[in-house]
Protein backbone atom coordinates (compact mmCIF):
# COMPACT_ATOMS: atom_id res chain seq x y z
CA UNK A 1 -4.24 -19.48 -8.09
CA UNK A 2 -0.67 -18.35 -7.74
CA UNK A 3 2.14 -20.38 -9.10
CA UNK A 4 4.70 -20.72 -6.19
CA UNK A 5 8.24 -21.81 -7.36
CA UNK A 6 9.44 -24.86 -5.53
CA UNK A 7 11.98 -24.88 -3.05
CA UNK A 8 14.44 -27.17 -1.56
CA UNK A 9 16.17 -26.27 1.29
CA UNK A 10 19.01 -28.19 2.75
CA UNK A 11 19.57 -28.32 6.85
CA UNK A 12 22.85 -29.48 7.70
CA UNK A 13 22.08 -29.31 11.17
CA UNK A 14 25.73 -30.23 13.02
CA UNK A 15 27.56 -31.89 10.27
CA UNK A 16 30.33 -31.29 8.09
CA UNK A 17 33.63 -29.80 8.68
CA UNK A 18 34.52 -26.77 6.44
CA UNK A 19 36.69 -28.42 4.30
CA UNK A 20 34.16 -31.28 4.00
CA UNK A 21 30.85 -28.38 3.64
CA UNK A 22 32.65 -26.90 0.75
CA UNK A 23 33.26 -30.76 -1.26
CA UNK A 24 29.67 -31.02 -0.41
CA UNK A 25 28.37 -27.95 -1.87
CA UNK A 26 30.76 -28.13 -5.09
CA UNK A 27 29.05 -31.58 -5.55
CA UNK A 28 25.28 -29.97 -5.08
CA UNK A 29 26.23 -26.87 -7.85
CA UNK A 30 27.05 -29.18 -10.17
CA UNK A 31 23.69 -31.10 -9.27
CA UNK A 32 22.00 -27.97 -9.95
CA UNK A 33 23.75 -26.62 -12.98
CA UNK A 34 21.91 -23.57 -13.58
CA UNK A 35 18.69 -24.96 -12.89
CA UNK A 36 16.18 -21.83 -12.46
CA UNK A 37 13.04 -23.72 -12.17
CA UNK A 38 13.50 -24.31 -8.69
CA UNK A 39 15.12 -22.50 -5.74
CA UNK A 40 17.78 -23.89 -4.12
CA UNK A 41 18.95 -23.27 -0.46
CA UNK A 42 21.70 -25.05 1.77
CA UNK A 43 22.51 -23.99 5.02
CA UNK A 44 25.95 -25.66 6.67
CA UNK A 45 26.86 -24.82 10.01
CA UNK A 46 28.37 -21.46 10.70
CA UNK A 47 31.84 -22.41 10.69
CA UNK A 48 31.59 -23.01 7.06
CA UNK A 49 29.01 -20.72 6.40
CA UNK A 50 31.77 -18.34 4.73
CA UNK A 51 34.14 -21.33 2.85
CA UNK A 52 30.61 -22.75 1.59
CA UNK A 53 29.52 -19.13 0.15
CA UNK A 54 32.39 -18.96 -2.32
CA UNK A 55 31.16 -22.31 -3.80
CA UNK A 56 28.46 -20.41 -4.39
CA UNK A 57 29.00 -17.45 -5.37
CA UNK A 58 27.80 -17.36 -9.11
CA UNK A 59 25.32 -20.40 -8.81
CA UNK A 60 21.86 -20.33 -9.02
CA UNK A 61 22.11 -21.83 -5.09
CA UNK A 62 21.59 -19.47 -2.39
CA UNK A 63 23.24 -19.46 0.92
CA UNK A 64 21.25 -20.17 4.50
CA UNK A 65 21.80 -19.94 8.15
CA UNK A 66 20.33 -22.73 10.85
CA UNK A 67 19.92 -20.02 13.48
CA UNK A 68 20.39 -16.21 14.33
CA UNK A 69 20.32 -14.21 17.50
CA UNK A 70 17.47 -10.95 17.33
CA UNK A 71 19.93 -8.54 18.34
CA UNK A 72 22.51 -6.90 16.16
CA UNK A 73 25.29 -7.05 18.41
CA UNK A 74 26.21 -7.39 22.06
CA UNK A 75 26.88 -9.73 25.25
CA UNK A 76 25.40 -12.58 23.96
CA UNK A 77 27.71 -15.55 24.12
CA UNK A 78 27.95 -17.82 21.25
CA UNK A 79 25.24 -15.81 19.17
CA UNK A 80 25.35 -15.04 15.38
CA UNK A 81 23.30 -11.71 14.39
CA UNK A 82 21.86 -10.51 11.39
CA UNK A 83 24.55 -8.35 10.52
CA UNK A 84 27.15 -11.33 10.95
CA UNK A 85 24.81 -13.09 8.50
CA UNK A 86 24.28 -10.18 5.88
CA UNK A 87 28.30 -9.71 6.36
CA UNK A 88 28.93 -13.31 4.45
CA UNK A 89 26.01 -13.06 1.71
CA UNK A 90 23.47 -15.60 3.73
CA UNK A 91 20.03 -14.74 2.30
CA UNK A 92 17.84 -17.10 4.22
CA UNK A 93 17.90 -18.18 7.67
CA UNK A 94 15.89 -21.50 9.22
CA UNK A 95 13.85 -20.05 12.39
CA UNK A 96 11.87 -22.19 15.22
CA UNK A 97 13.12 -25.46 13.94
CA UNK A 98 11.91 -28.14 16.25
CA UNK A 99 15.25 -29.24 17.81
CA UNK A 100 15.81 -25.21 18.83
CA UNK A 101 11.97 -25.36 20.54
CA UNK A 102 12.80 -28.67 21.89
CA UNK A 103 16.36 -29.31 23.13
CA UNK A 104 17.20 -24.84 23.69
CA UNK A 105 13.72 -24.15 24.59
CA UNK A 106 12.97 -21.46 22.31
CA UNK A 107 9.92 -20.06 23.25
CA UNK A 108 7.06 -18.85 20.62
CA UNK A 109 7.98 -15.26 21.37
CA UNK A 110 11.80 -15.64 21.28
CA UNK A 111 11.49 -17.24 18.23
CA UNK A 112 9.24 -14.11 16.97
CA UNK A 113 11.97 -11.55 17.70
CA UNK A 114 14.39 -13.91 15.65
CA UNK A 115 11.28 -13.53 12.32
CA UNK A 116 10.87 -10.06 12.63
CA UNK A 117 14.80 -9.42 13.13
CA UNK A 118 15.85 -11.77 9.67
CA UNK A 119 13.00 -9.42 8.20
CA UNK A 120 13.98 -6.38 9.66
CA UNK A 121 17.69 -7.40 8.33
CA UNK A 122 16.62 -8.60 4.37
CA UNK A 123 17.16 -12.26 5.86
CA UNK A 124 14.37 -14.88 4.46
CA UNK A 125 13.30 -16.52 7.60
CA UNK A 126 12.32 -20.41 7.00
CA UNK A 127 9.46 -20.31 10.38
CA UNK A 128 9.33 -23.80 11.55
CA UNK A 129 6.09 -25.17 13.27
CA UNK A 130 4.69 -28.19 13.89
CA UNK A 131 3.24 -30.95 16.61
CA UNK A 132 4.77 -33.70 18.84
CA UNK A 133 3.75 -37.33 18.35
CA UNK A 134 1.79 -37.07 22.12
CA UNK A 135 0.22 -33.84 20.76
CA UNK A 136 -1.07 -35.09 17.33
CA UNK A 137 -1.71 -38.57 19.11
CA UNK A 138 -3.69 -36.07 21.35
CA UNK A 139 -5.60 -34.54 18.13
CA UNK A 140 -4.04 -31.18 18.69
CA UNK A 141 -1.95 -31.01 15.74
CA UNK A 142 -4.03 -27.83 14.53
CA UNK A 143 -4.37 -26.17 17.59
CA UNK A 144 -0.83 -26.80 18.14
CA UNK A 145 0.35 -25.82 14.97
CA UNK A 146 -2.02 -22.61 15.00
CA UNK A 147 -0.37 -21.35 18.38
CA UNK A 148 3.11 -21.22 16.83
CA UNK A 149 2.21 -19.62 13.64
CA UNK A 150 -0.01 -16.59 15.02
CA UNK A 151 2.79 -16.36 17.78
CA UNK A 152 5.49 -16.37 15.86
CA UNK A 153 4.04 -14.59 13.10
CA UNK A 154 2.79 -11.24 15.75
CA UNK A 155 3.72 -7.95 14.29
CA UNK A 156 4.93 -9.22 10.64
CA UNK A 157 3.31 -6.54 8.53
CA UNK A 158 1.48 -7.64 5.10
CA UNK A 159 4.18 -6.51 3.12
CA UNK A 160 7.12 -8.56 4.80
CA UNK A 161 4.70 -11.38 4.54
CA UNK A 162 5.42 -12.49 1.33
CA UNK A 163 9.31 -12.95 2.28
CA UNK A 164 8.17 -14.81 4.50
CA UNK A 165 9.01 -19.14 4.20
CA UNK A 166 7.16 -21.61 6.31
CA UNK A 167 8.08 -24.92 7.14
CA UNK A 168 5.71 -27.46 8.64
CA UNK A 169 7.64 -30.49 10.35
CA UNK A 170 5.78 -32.93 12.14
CA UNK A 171 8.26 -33.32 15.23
CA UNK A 172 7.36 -36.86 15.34
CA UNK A 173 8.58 -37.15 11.63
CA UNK A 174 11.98 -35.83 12.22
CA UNK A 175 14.92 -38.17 11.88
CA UNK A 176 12.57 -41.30 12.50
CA UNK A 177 12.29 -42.35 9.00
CA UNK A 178 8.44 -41.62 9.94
CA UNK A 179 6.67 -39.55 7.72
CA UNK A 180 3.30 -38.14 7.48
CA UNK A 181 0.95 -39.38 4.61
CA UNK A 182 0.40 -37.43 2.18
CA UNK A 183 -3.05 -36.74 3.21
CA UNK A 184 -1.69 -35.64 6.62
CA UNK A 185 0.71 -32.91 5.81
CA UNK A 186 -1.16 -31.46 2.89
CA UNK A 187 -4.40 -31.43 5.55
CA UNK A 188 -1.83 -28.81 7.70
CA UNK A 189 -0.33 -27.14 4.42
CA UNK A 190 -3.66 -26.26 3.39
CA UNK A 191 -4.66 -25.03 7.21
CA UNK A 192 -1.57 -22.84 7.77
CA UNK A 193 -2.12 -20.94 4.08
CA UNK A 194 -5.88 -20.70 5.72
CA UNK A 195 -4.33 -18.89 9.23
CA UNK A 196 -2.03 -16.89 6.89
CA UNK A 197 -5.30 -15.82 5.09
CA UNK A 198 -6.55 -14.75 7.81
CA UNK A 199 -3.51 -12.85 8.97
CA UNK A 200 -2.27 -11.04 5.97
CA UNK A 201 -4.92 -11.92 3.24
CA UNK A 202 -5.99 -14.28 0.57
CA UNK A 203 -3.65 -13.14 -1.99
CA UNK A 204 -0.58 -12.38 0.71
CA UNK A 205 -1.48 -15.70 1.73
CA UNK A 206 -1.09 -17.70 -1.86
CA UNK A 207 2.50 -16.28 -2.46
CA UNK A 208 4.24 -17.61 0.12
CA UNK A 209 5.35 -20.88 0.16
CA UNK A 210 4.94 -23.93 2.38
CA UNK A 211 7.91 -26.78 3.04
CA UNK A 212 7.21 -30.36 4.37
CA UNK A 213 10.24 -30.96 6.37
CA UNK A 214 9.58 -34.25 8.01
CA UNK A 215 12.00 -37.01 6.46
CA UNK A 216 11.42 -36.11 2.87
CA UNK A 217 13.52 -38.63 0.03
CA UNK A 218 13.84 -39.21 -3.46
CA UNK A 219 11.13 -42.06 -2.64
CA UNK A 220 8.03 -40.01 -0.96
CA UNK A 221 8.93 -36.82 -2.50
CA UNK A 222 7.13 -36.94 -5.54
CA UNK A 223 3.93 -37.54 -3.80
CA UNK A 224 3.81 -35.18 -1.47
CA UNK A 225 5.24 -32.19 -4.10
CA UNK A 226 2.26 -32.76 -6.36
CA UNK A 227 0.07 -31.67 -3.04
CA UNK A 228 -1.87 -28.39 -3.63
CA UNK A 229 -0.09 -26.52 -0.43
CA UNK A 230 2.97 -28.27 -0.34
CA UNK A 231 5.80 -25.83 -2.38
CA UNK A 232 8.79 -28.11 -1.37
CA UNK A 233 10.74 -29.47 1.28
CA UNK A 234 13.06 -28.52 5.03
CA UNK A 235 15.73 -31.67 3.99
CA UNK A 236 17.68 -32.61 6.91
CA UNK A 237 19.85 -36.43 6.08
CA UNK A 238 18.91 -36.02 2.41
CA UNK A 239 20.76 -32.77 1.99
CA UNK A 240 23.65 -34.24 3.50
CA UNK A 241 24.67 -36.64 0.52
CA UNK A 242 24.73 -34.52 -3.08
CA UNK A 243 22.94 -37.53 -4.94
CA UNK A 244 19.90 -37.83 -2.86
CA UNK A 245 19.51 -33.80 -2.31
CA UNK A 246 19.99 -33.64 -6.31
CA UNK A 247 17.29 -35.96 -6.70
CA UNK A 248 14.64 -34.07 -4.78
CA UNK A 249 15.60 -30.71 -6.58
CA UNK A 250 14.59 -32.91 -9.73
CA UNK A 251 11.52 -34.26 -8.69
CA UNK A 252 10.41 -30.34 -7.16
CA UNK A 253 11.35 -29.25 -11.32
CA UNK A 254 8.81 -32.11 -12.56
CA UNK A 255 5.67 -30.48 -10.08
C-alpha cells in the first residue's frame, strides 16, 4: 500500500481581517516549525491572501485559496482566477465546498470547470463532496457522494489525478459540533478511493489523499487519522485559533 503524507488544511472561511490573518499565520509557523512530516495548508480569505503569503514565505506551510473562478480573466464580477491565484504564490485551492453547493448553488459541472481549471493552472484543487443530513437520513450518502465525485471529477486525465485532493464533509457535520463516527467516514473514505479506482486506477487511486472535513478537533482527531482512507483533515473553527490547528498537525505526525 502507498504511504500518503498527512495533511491538514485550514479553511478560514469569512474570518479574519488582514492584519489579524497575518498574527494568525505567524502563530501557526511557529506551531509548525519546520515540521516536514506533514503538509500544511491554510487558506484566509482573499483579502489577506497576499499579507498571509509573506508569513509564509520560507515555511514549510503552503498557501490556499477558498474559491476560484474557471476562467482566466474577464466580466465576471467579484471573481478570482487562476492566474490571480498563481500571481500571489497560492498552491492549493478548496473546490465544491458544501457552503459554495449550498448557499451559491454551485452546480456539479460548474464546480468541474473550477477542478480542471486549478489543474490546468498548477493549482491543487481540495474537491469537496459529501451528503445532507435528509440525504444520508435517506441512505443515499453513497449514491450521493458518488454523483459529485464522477461529476466533478469528468475529463481529469490519469496523470493530473494524483494532484488531485479530496475532501469528504458530511454537510450535516459542518459547524454542528456533529461528527461522523469513525466507522462512518472511513466507510465513505474507503468508497471514494474505490470510485477513484475505478476512474483512474488502483495505483492512481492509492496516491491521492482523502480529508475528513466535518468538525474535526484535537479530541476526535486521533481516531479518525489512524483510519485506513482517512489522510487528514478540511479544518474549518479549529484552524481559526493557532493552538487547536497546532494540535491536529501533531496528532496527523503521530499516524
Amino acid at each position: 500500500m502507498t504511504h500518503r503524507k498527512k495533511l491538514i488544511a485550514g479553511n478560514w472561511k469569512m474570518n479574519k481581517t488582514p492584519a489579524d490573518a497575518v498574527a494568525l499565520a505567524r502563530e501557526i509557523v511557529a506551531a509548525a516549525g519546520q515540521r516536514t512530516d506533514v503538509d500544511i495548508v491554510i487558506c484566509p480569505p482573499f483579502t489577506a491572501t497576499e499579507s498571509v503569503g509573506k508569513v509564509l514565505d520560507g515555511s514549510t506551510v503552503k498557501l490556499g485559496a477558498q474559491n476560484l473562478h474557471p476562467e482566466k480573466s474577464g466580466a465576471f464580477t467579484g471573481e478570482i482566477s487562476p492566474d490571480m491565484l498563481r500571481a500571489l504564490f497560492v498552491s492549493h485551492v478548496i473546490l465544491g465546498h458544501s457552503e459554495r453547493r449550498a448557499l451559491f448553488g454551485e452546480t456539479d459541472a460548474f464546480i468541474n470547470l473550477k477542478v480542471l481549471s486549478a489543474l490546468k493552472n498548477q493549482l491543487r484543487p481540495i474537491f469537496c463532496v459529501g451528503e445532507t443530513l435528509a440525504e444520508r437520513e435517506a441512505g443515499a450518502t453513497l449514491k450521493v457522494v458518488q454523483t459529485q465525485v464522477e461529476a466533478g471529477l469528468e475529463g481529469v486525465g490519469r496523470e493530473a489525478a494524483a494532484d488531485l485532493i479530496i475532501a469528504y464533509e458530511p454537510v450535516w457535520a459542518i459547524g454542528t459540533g456533529k461528527v461522523a463516527t469513525t466507522a462512518q467516514a472511513q466507510e465513505v473514505h474507503a468508497f471514494i478511493r474505490m470510485l477513484l479506482a475505478k476512474l483512474f486506477t488502483e495505483p492512481v487511486a492509492q496516491k491521492i489523499r482523502i480529508l475528513y472535513g466535518g468538525s474535526m478537533k484535537p479530541a476526535n482527531a486521533p481516531e479518525l487519522l489512524a483510519q485506513t482512507d482517512i489522510d487528514g483533515g478540511l479544518i474549518g473553527g479549529a484552524s481559526l485559533e493557532a493552538r487547536s490547528f497546532g494540535e491536529l498537525i501533531t496528532a496527523a505526525a503521530a499516524k
